[in-house]
N, C-alpha and C. Protein backbone atom coordinates (compact mmCIF):
# COMPACT_ATOMS: atom_id res chain seq x y z
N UNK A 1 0.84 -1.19 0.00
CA UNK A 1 0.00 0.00 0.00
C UNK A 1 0.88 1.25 0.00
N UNK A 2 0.71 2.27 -0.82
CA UNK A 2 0.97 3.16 -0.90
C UNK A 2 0.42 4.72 -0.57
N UNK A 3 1.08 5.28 0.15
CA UNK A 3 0.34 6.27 0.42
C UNK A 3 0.58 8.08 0.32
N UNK A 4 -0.19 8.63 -0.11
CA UNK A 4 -0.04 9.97 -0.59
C UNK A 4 -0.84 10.98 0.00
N UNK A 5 -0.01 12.00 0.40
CA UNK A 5 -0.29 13.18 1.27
C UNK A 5 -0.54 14.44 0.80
N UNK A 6 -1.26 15.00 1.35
CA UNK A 6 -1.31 16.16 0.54
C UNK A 6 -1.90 17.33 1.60
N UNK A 7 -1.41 18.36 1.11
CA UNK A 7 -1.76 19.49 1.99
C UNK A 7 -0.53 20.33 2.66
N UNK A 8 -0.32 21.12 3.41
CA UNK A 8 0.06 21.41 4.26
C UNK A 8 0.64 22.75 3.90
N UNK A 9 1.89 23.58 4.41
CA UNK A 9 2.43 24.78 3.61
C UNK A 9 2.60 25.84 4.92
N UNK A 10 2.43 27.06 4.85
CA UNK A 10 2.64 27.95 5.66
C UNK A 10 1.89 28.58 6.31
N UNK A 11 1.44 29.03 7.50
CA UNK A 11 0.48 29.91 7.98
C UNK A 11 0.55 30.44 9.05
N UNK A 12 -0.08 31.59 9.31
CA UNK A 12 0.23 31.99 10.34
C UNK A 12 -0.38 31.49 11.92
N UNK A 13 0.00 32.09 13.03
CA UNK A 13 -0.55 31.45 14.01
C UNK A 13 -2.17 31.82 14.16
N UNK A 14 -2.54 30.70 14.77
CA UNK A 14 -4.15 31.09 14.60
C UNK A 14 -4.84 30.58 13.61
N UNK A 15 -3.96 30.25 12.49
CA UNK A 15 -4.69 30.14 11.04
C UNK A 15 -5.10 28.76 11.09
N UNK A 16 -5.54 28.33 9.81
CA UNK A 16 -5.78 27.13 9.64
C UNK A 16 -5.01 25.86 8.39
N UNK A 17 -5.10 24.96 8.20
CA UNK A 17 -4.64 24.35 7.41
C UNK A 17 -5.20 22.92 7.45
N UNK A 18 -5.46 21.87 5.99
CA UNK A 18 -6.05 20.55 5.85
C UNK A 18 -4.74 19.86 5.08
N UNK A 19 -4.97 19.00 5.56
CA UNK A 19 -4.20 17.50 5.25
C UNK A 19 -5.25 16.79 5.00
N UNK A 20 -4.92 15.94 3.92
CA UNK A 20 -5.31 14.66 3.45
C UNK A 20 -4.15 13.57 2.99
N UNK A 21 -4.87 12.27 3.23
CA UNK A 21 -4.03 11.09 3.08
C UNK A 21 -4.79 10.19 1.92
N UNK A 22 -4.31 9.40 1.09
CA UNK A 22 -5.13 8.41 0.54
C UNK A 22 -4.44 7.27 -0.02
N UNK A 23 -4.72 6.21 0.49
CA UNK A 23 -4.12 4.63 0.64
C UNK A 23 -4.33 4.43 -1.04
N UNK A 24 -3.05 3.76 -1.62
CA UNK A 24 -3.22 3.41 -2.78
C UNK A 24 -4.29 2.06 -3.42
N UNK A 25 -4.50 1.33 -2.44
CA UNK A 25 -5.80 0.17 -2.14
C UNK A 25 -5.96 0.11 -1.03
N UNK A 26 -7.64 -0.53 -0.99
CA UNK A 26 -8.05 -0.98 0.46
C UNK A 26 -7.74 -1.95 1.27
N UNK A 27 -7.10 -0.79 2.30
CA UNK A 27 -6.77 -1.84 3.26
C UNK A 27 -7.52 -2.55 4.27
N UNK A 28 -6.88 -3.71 5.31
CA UNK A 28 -7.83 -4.41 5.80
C UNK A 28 -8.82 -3.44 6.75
N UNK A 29 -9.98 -4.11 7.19
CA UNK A 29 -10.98 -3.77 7.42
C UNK A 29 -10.89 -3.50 9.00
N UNK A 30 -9.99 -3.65 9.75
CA UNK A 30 -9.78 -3.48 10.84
C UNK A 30 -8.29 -2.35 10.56
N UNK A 31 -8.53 -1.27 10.57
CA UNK A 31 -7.25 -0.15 10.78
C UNK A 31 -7.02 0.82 10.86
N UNK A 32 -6.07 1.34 11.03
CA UNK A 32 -5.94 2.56 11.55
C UNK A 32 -5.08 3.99 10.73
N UNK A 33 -5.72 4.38 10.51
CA UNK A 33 -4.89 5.30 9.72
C UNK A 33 -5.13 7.21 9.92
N UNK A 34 -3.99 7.95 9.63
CA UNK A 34 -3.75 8.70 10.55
C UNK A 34 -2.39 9.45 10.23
N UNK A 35 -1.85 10.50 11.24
CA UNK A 35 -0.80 11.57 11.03
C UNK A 35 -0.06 11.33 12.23
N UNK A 36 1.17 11.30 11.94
CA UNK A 36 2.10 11.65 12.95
C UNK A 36 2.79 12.70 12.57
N UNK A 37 3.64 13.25 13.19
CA UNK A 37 4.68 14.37 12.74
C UNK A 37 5.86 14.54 13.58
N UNK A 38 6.95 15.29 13.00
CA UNK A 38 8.26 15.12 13.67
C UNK A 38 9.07 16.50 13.37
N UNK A 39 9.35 17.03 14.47
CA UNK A 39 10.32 18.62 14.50
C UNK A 39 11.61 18.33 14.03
N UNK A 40 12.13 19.43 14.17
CA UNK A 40 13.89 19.38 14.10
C UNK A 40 14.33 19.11 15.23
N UNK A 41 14.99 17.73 14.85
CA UNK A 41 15.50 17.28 16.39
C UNK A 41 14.76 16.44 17.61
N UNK A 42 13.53 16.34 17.01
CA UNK A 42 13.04 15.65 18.15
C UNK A 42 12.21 14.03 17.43
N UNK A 43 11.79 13.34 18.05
CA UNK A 43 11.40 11.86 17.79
C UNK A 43 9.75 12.32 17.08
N UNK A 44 9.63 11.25 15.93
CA UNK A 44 8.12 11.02 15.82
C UNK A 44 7.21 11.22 16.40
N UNK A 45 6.01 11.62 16.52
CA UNK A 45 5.20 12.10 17.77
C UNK A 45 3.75 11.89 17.06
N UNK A 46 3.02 11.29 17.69
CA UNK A 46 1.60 10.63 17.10
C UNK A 46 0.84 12.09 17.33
N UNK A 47 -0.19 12.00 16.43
CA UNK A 47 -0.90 13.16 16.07
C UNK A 47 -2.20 12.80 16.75
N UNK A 48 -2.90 11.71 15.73
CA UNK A 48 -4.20 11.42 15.54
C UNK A 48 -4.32 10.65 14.70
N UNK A 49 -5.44 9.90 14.47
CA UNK A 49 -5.45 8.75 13.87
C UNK A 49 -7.27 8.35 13.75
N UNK A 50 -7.69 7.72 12.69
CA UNK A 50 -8.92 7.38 12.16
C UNK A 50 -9.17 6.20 12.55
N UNK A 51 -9.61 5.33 13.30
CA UNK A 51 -9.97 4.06 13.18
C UNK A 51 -11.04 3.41 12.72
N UNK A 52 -11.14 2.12 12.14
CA UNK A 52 -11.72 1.53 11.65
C UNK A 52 -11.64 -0.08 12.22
N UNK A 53 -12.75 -0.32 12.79
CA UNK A 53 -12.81 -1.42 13.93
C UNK A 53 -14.22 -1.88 13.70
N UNK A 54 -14.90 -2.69 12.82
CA UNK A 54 -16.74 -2.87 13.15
C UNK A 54 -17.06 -1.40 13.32
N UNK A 55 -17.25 -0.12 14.08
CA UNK A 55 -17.47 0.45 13.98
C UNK A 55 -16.15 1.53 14.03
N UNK A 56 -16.59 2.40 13.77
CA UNK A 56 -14.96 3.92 14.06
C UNK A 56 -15.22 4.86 15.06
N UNK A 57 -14.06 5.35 15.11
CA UNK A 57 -13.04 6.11 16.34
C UNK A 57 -12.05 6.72 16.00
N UNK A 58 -11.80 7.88 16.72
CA UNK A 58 -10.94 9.22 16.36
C UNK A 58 -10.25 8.78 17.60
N UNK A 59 -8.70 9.64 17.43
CA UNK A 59 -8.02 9.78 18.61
C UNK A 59 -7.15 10.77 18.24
N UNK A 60 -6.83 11.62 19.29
CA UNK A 60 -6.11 12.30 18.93
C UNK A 60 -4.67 12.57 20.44
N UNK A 61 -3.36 13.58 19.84
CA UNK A 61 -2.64 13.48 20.95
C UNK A 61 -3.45 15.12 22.11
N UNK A 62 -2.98 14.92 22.96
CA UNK A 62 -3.31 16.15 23.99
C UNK A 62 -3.11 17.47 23.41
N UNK A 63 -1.79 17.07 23.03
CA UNK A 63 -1.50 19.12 22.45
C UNK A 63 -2.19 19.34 21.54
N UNK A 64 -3.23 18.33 20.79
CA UNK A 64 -4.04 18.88 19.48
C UNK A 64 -5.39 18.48 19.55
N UNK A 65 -6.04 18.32 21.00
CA UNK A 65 -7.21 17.79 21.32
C UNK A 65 -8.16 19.55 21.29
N UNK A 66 -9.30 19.14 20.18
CA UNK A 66 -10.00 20.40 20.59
C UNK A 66 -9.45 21.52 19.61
N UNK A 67 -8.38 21.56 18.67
CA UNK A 67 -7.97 22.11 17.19
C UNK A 67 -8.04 21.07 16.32
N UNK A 68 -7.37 19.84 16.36
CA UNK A 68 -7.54 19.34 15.19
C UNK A 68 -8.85 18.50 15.36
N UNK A 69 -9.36 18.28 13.53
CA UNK A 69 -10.81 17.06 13.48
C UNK A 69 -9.72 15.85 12.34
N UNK A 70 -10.20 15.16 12.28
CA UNK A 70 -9.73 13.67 11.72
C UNK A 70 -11.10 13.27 11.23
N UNK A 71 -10.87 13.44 9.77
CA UNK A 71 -12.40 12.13 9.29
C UNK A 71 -12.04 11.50 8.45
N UNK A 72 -12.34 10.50 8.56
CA UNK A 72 -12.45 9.33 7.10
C UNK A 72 -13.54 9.08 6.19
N UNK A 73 -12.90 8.77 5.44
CA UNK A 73 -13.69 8.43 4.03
C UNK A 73 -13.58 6.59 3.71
N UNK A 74 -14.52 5.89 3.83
CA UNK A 74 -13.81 4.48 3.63
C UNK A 74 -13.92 4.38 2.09
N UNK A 75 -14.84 5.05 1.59
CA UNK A 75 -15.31 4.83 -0.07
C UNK A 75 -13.64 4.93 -1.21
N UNK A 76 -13.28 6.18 -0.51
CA UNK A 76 -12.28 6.27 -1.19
C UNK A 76 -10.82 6.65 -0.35
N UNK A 77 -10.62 5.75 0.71
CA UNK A 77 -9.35 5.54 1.08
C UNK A 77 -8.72 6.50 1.98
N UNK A 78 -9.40 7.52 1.96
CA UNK A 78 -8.41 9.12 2.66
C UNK A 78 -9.02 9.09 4.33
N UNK A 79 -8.04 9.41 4.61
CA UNK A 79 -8.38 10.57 5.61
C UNK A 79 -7.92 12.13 5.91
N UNK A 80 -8.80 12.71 6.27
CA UNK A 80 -8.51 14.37 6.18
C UNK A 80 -8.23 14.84 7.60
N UNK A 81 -7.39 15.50 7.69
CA UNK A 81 -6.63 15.93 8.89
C UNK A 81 -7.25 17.84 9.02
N UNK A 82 -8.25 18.05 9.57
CA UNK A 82 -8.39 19.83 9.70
C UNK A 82 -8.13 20.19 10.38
N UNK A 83 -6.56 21.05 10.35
CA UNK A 83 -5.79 21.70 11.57
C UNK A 83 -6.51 23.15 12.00
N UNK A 84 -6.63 23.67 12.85
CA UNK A 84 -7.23 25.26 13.59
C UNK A 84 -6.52 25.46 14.83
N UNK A 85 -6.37 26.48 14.72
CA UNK A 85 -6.08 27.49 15.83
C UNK A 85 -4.60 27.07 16.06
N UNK A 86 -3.79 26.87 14.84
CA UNK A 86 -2.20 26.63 14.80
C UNK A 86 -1.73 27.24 15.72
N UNK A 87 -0.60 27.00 16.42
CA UNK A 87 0.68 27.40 17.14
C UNK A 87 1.64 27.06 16.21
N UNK A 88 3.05 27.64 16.89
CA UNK A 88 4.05 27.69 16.16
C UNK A 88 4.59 26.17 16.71
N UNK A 89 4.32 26.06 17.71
CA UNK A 89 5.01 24.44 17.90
C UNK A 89 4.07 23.53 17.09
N UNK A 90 3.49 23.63 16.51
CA UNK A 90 3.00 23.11 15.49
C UNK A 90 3.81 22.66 14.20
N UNK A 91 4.57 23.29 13.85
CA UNK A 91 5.59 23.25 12.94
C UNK A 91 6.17 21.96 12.96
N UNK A 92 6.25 21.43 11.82
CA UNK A 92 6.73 20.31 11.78
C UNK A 92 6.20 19.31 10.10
N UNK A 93 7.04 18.56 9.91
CA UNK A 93 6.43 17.72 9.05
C UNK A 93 5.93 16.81 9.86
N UNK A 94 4.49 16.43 8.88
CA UNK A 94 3.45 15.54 9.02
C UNK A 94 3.47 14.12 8.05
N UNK A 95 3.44 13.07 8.44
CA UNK A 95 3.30 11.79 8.44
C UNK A 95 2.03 11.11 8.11
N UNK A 96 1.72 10.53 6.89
CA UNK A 96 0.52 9.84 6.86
C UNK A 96 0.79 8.81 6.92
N UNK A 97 0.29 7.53 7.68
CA UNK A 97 0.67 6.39 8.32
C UNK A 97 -0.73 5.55 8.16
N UNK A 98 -0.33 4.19 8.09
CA UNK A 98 -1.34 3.17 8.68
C UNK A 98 -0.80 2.23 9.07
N UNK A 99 -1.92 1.53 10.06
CA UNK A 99 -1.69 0.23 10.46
C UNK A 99 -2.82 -0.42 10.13
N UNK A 100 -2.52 -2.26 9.50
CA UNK A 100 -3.65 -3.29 9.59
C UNK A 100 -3.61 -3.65 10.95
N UNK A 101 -4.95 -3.90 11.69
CA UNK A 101 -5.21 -4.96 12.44
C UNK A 101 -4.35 -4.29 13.66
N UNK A 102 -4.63 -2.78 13.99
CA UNK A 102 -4.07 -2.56 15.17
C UNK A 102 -4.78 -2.42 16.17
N UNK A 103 -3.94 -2.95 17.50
CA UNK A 103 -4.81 -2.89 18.59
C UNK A 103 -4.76 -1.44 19.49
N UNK A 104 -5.73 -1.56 20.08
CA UNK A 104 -5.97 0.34 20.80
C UNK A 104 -4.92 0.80 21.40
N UNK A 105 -4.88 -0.44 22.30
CA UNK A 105 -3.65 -0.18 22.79
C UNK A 105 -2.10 0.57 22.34
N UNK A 106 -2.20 0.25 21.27
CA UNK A 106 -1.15 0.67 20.67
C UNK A 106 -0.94 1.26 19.28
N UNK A 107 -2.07 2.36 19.53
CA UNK A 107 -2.73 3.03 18.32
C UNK A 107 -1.67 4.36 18.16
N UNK A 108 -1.34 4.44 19.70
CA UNK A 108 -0.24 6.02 19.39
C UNK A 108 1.21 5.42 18.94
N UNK A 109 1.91 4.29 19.04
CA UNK A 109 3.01 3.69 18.72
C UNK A 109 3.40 3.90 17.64
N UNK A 110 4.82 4.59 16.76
CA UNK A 110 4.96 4.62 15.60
C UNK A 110 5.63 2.97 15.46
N UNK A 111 5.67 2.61 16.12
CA UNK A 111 5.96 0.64 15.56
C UNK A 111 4.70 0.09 14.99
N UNK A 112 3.29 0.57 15.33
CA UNK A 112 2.39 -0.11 14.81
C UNK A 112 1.99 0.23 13.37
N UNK A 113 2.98 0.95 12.73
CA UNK A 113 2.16 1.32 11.29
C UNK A 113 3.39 1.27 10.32
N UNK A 114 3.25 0.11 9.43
CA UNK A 114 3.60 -0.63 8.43
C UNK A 114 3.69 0.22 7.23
N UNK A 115 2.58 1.09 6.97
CA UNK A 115 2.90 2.15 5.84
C UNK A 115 2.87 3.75 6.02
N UNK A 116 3.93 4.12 5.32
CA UNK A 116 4.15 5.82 5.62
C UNK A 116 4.46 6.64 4.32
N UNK A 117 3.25 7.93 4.50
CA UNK A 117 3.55 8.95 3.26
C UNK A 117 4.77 9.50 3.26
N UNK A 118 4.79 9.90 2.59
CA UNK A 118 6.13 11.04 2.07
C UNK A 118 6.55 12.08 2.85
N UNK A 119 5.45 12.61 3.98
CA UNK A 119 5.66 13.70 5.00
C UNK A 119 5.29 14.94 3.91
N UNK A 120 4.80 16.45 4.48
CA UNK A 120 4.48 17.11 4.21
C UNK A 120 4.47 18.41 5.12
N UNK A 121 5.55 19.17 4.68
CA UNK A 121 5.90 20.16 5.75
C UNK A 121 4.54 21.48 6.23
N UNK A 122 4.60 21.48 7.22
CA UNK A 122 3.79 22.49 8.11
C UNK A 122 4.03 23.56 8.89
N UNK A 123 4.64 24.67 8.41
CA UNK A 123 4.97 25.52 9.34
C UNK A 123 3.85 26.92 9.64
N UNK A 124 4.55 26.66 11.14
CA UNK A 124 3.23 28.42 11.26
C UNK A 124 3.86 29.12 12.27
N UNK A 125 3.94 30.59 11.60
CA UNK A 125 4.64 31.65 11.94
C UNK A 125 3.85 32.60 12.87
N UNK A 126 5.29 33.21 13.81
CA UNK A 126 4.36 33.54 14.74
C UNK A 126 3.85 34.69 14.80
């Protein structure tokens, strides 16, 4: 599976910005798919993530609970990432990721996801 990102670019603080992801085929029916992102200098850091389980579920990390929304599309593979009310620690490239067949538990883990976009830089000025 292949996956392609799109979105992201410059803005100021406060502003807004969308990401989208879209899996080159469908993947299994149990998964998770989703954004991570990573600064200068510092480790991978889980964003948020779409799940798909019998029914679905959003998750997101703390510093972006309440700005960012996460929705999926199962028809056609994507998920859309709508960033608001940017900060500058925001900055960073973004990661479109999935995992088959992941468990909750270990939905924020960058070990659990087998495929990764290209990254797509995000900066916002202050």
């Amino acid at each position: 599976v292949q996956l392609q990102a799109s979105g992201g670019g410059l803005v100021q603080a406060g502003g807004s910005l969308r990401l989208s992801c879209t899996a080159s085929e469908r993947p299994f029916s149990n998964r998770a798919m989703g954004w991570f992102r990573q600064a200068p200098g510092k480790e991978r850091e889980f964003v948020s993530v779409f799940r798909w389980s019998g029914g679905t579920s959003t998750h997101y990390a703390d510093s972006v609970k309440g700005r960012f929304s996460i929705s999926g599309d199962n028809a056609k593979n994507t998920v859309n990432l709508q960033m608001s009310s940017l900060k500058p620690e925001d900055t960073a490239v973004y990661y479109c990721a999935l995992a088959n067949r992941v468990i909750l538990s270990s939905i924020r883990s960058v070990s659990s996801y087998s495929a990764w976009g290209q990254g797509t830089l995000v900066t916002v000025s202050s």
